[in-house]
C-alpha atoms as a PDB file:
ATOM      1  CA  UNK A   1      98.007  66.723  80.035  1.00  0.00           C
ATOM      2  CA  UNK A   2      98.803  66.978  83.925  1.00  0.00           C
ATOM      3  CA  UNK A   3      98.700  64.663  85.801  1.00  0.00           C
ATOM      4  CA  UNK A   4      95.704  63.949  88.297  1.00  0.00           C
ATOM      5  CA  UNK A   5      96.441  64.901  92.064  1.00  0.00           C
ATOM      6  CA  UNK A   6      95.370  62.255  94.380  1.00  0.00           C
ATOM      7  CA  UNK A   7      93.904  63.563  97.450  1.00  0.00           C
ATOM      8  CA  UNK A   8      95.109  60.508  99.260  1.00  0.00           C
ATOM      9  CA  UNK A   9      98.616  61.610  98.884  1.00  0.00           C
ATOM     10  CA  UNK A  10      97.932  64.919 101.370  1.00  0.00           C
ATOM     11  CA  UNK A  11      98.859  65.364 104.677  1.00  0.00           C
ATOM     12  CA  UNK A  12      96.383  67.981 105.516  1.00  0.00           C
ATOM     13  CA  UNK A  13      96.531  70.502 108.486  1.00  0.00           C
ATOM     14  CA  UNK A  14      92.953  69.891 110.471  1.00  0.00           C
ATOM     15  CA  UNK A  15      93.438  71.756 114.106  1.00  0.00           C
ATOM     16  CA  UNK A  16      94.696  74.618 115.158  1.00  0.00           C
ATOM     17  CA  UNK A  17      97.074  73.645 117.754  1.00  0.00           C
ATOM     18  CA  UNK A  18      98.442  71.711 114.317  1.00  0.00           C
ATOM     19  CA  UNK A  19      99.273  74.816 112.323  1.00  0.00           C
ATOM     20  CA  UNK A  20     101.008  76.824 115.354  1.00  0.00           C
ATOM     21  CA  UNK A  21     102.866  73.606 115.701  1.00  0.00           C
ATOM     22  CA  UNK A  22     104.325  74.292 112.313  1.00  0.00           C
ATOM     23  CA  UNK A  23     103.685  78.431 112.207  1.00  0.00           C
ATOM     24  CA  UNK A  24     105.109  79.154 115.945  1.00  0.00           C
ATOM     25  CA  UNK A  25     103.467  81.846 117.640  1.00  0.00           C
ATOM     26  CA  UNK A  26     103.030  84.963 116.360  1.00  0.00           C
ATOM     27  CA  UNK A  27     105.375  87.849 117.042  1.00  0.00           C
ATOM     28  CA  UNK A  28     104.291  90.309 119.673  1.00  0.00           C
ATOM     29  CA  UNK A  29     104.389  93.080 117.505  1.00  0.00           C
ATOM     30  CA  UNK A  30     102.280  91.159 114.614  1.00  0.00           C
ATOM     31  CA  UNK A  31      99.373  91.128 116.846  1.00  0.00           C
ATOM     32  CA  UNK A  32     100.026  94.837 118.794  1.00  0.00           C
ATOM     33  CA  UNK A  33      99.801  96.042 115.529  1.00  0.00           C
ATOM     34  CA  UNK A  34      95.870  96.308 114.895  1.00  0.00           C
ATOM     35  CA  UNK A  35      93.444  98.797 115.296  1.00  0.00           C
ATOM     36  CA  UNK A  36      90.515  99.991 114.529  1.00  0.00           C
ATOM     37  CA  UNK A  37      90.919 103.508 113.760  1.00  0.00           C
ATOM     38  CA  UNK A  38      92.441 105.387 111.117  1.00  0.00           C
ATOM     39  CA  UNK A  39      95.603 107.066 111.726  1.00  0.00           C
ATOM     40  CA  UNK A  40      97.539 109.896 109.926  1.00  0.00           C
ATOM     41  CA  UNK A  41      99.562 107.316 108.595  1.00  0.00           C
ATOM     42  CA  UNK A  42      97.194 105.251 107.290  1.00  0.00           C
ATOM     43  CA  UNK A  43      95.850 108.178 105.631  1.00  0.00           C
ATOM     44  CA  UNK A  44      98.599 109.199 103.688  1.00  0.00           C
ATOM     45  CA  UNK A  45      98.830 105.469 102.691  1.00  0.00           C
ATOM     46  CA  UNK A  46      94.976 106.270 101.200  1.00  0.00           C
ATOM     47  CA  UNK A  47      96.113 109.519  99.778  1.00  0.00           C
ATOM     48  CA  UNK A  48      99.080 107.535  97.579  1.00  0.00           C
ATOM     49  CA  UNK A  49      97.373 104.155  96.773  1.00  0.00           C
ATOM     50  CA  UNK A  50      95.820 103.822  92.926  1.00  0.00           C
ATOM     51  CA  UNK A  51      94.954 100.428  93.821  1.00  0.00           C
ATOM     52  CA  UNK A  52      93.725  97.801  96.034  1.00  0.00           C
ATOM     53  CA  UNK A  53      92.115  94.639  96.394  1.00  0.00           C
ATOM     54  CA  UNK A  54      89.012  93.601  97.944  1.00  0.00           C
ATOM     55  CA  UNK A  55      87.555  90.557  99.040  1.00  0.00           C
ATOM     56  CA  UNK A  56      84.344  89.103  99.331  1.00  0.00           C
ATOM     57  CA  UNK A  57      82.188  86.017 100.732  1.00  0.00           C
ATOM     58  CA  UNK A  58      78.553  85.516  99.943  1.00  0.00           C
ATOM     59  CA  UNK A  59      76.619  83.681 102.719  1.00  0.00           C
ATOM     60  CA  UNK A  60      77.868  80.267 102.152  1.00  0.00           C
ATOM     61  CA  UNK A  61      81.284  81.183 101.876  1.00  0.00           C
ATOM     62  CA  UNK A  62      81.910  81.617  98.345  1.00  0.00           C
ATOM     63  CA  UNK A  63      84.991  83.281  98.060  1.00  0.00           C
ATOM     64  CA  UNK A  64      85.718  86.532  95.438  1.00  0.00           C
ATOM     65  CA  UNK A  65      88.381  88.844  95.404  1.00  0.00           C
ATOM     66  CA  UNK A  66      88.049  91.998  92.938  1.00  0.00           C
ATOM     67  CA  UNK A  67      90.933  94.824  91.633  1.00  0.00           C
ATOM     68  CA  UNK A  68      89.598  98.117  91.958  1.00  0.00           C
ATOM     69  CA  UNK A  69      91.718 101.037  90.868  1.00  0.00           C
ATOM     70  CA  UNK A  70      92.157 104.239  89.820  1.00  0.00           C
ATOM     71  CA  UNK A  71      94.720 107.620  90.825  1.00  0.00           C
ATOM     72  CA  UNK A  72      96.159 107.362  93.653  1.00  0.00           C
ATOM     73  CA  UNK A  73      93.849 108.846  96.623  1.00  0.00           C
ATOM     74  CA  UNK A  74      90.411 107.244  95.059  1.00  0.00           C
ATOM     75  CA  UNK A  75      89.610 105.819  97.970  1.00  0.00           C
ATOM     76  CA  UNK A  76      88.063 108.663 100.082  1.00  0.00           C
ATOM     77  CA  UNK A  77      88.417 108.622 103.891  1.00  0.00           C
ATOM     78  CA  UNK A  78      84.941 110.075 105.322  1.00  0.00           C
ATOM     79  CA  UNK A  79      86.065 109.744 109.346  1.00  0.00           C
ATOM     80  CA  UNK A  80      88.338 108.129 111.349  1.00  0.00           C
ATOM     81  CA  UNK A  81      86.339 104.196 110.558  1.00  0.00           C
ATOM     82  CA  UNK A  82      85.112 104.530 107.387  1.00  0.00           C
ATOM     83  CA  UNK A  83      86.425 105.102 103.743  1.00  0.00           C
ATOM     84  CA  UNK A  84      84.519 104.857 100.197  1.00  0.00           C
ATOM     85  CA  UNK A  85      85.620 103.444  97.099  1.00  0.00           C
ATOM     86  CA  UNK A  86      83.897 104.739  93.876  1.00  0.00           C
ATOM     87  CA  UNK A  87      82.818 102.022  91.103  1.00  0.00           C
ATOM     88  CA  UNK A  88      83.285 102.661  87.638  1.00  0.00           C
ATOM     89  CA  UNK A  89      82.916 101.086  84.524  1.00  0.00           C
ATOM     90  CA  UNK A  90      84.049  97.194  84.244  1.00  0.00           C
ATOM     91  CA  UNK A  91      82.662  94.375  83.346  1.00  0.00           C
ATOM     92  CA  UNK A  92      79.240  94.281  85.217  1.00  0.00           C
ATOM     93  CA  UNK A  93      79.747  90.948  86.520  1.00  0.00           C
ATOM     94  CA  UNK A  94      79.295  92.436  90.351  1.00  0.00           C
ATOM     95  CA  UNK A  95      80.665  89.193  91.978  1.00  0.00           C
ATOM     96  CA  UNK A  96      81.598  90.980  94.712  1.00  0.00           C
ATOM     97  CA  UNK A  97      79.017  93.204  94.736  1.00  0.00           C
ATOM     98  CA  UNK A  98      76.422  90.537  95.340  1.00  0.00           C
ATOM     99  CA  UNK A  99      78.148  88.792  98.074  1.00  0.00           C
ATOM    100  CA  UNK A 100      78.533  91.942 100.083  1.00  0.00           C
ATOM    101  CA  UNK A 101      74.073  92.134  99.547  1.00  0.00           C
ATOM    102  CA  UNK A 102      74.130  88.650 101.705  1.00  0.00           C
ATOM    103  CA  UNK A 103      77.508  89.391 103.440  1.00  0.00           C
ATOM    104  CA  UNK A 104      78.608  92.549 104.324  1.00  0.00           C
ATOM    105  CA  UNK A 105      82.339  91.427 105.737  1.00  0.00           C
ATOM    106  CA  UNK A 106      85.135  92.454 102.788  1.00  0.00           C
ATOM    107  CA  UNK A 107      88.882  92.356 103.332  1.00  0.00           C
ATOM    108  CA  UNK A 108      90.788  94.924 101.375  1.00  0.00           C
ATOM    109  CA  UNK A 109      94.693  95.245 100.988  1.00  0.00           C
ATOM    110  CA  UNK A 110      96.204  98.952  99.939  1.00  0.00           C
ATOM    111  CA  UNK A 111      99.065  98.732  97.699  1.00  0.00           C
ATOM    112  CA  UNK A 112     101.536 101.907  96.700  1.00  0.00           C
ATOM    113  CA  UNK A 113     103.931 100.792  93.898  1.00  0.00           C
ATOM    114  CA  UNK A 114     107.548 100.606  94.571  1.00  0.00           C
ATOM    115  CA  UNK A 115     106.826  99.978  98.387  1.00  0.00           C
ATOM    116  CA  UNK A 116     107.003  96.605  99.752  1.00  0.00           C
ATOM    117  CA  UNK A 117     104.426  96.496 102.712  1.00  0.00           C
ATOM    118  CA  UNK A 118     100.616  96.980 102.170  1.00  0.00           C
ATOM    119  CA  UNK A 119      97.578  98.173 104.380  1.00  0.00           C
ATOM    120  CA  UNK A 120      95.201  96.138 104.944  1.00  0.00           C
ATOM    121  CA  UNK A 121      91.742  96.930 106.083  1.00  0.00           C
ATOM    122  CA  UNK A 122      88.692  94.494 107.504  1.00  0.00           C
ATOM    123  CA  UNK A 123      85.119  95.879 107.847  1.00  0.00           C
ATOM    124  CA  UNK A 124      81.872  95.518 107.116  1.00  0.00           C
ATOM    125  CA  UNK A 125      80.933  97.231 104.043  1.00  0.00           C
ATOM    126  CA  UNK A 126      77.251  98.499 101.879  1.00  0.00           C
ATOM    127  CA  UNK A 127      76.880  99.953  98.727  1.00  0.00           C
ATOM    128  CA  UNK A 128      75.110 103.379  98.546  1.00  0.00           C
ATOM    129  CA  UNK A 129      74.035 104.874  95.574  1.00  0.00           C
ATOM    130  CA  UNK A 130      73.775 108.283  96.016  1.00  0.00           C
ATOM    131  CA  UNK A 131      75.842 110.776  99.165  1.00  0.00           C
ATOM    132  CA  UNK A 132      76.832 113.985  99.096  1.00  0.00           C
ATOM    133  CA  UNK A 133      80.157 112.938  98.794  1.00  0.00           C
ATOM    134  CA  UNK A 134      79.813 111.449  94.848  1.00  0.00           C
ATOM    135  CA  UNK A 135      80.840 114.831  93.948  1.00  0.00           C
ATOM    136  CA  UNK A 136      84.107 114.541  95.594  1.00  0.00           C
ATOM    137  CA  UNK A 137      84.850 111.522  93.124  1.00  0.00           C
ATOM    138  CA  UNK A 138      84.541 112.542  89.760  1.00  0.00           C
ATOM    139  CA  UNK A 139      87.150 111.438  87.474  1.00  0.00           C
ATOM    140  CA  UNK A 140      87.106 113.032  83.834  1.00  0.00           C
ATOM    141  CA  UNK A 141      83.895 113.581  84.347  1.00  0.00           C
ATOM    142  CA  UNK A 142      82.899 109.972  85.492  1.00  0.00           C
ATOM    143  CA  UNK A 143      80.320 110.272  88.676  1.00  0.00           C
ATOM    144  CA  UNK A 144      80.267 106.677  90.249  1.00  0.00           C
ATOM    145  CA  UNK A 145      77.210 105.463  89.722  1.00  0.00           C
ATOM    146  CA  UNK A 146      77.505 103.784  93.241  1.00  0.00           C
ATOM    147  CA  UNK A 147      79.864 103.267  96.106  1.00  0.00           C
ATOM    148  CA  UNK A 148      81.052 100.353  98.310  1.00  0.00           C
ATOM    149  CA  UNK A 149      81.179 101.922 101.780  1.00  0.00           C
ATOM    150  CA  UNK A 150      82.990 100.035 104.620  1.00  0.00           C
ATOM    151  CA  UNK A 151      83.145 100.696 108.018  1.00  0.00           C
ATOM    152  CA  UNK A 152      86.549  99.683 109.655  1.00  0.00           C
ATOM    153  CA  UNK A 153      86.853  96.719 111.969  1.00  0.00           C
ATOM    154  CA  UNK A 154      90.433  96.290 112.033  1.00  0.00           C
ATOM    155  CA  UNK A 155      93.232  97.846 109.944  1.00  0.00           C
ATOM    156  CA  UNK A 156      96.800  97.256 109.984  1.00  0.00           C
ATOM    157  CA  UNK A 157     100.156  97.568 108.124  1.00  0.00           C
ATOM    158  CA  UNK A 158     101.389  94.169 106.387  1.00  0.00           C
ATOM    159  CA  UNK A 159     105.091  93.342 106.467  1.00  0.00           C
ATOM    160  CA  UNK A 160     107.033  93.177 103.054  1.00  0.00           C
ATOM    161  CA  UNK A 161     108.075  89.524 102.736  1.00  0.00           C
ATOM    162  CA  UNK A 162     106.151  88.397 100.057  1.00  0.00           C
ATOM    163  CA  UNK A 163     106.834  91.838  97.676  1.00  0.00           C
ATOM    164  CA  UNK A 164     110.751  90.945  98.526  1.00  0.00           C
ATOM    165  CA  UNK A 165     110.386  87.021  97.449  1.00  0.00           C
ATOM    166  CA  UNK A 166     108.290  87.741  94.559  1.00  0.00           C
ATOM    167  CA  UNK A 167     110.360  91.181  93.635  1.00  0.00           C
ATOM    168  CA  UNK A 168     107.339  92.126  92.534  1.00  0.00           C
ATOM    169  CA  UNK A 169     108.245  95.906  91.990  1.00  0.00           C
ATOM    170  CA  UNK A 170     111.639  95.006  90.261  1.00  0.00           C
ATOM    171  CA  UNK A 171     111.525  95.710  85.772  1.00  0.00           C
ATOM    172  CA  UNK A 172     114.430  93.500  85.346  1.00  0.00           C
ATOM    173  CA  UNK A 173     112.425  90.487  86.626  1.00  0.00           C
ATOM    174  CA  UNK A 174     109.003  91.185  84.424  1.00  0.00           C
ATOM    175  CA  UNK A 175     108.585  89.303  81.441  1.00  0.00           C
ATOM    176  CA  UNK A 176     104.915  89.940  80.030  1.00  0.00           C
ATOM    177  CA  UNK A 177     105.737  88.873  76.599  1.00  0.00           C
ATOM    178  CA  UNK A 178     105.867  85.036  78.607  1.00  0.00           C
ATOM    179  CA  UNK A 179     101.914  84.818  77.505  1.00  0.00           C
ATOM    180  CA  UNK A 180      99.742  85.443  75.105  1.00  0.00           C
ATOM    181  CA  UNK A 181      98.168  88.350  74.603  1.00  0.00           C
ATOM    182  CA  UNK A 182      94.713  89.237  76.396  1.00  0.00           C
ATOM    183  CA  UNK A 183      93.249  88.977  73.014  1.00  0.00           C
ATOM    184  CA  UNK A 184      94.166  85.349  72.414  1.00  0.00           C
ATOM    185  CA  UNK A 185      94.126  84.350  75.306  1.00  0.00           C
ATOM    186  CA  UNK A 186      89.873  85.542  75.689  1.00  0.00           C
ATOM    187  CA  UNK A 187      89.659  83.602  72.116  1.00  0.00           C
ATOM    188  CA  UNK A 188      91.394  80.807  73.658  1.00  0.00           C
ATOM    189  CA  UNK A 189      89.090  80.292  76.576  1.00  0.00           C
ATOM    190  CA  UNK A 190      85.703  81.936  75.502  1.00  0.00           C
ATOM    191  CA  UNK A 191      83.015  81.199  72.504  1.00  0.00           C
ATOM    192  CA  UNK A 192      83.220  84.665  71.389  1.00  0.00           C
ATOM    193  CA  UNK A 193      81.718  85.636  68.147  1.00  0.00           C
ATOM    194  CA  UNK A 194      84.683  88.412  67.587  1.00  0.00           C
ATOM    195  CA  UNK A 195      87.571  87.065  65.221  1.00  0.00           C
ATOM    196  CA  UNK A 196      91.343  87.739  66.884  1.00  0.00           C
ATOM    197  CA  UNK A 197      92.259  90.266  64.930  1.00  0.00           C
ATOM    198  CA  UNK A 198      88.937  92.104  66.349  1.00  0.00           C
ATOM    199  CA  UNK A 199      89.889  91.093  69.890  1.00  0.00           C
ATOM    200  CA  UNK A 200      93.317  92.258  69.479  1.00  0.00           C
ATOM    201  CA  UNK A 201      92.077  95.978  68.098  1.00  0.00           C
ATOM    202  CA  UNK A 202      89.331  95.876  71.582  1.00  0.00           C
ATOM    203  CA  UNK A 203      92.354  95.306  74.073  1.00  0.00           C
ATOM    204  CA  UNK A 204      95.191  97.707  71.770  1.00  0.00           C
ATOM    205  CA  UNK A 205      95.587 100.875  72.730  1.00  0.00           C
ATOM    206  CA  UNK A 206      92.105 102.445  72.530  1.00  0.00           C
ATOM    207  CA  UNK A 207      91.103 100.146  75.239  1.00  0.00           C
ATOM    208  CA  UNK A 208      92.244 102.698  77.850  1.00  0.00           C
ATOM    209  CA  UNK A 209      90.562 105.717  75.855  1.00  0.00           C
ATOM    210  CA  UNK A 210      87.608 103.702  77.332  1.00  0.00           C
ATOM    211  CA  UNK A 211      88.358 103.118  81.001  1.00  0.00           C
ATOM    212  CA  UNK A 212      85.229 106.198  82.092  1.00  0.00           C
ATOM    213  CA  UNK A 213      83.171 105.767  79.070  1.00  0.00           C
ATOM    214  CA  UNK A 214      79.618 104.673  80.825  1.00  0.00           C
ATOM    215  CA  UNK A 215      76.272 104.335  79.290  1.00  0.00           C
ATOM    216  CA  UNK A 216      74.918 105.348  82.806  1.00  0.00           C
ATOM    217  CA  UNK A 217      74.851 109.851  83.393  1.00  0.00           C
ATOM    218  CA  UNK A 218      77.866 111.089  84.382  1.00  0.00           C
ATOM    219  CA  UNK A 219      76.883 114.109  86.213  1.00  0.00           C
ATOM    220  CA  UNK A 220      73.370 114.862  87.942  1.00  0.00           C
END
């Protein structure tokens, strides 16, 4: 078993003027770099991206962050402040769907694979369940069944230092086989009813036949 961390043993940051004391200040281009407007580049970061992360707070600050993904251009730029991103199927847990009902603020970051820097995007954001534009984001023959809408507050490119330390996008570094399989590792953690061998046949390869299969219509 680990060990227990003593609190006692931290030397915590508490101020400010504390953490620029060990940061520095920032560069002048890390803070020119913000706006609050789309530009062409940031669209044809949109038009590439399969996937992105967003997160979420609820009202007393309890923090979620959610993978959303899908081919790359799902997220659909409506003007020059505000983009959609169609839901689909998952596991209907809506963490962060419920936070953004008692706190609209979300943080999302962009990523393209094989590049290093990401795009990151802070707005406030509301889910609609029905636009004109639903028809625009149908994939095989999935029609969201809602949207999370956000209108841009700030959006900015993100430098590439933590792809490059993690090398993240490199195959000779990747070693999945490391853990378990999804399937044990859900029978590991989780009372479920399902024996391993039935896990393992959920998550094989028939488990992505599934990724637009909804009990909700598909089409109006």
């Amino acid at each position: 078993m680990p060990e227990t961390i003593e609190s006692a043993e931290f030397v915590e940051v508490t101020s400010e003027a504390e953490l620029r004391e060990l940061l520095g200040a920032p560069m002048p281009r890390a803070i020119t770099k913000e706006r609050v407007r789309l530009h062409e580049r940031d669209r044809e970061w949109l038009a590439t991206s399969p996937f992105c992360l967003v997160a979420t707070a609820d009202a007393d600050g309890a923090c979620d962050v959610s993978p959303k993904g899908d081919p790359a251009g799902f997220t659909l730029v409506l003007d020059d402040t505000t983009i959609a991103i169609p839901e689909r199927p998952g596991n209907r847990r809506a963490d962060g769907f419920l936070n953004v009902l008692s706190n609209p603020h979300v943080g999302l970051i962009y990523l393209v694979p094989g590049r290093n820097e990401t795009l990151r995007i802070n707005g406030r954001a509301r889910l609609v369940r029905e636009a004109p534009f639903f028809d625009r984001m149908v994939i095989k023959g999935h029609r969201p069944s809602f949207a999370l809408v956000v209108e841009i507050e700030q959006i900015f490119f993100h430098c590439a230092k933590a792809f490059l330390r993690s090398e993240l996008w490199k195959p000779e570094t990747w070693n999945p086989d490391a853990l378990p399989s999804q399937a044990r590792i859900v029978k590991s953690l989780q009372p479920t009813e399902e024996t391993l061998e039935e896990l393992e046949r959920y998550y094989g390869p028939e488990y992505a036949t599934r990724l637009y299969q909804s009990a909700r219509p598909t089409t109006k």
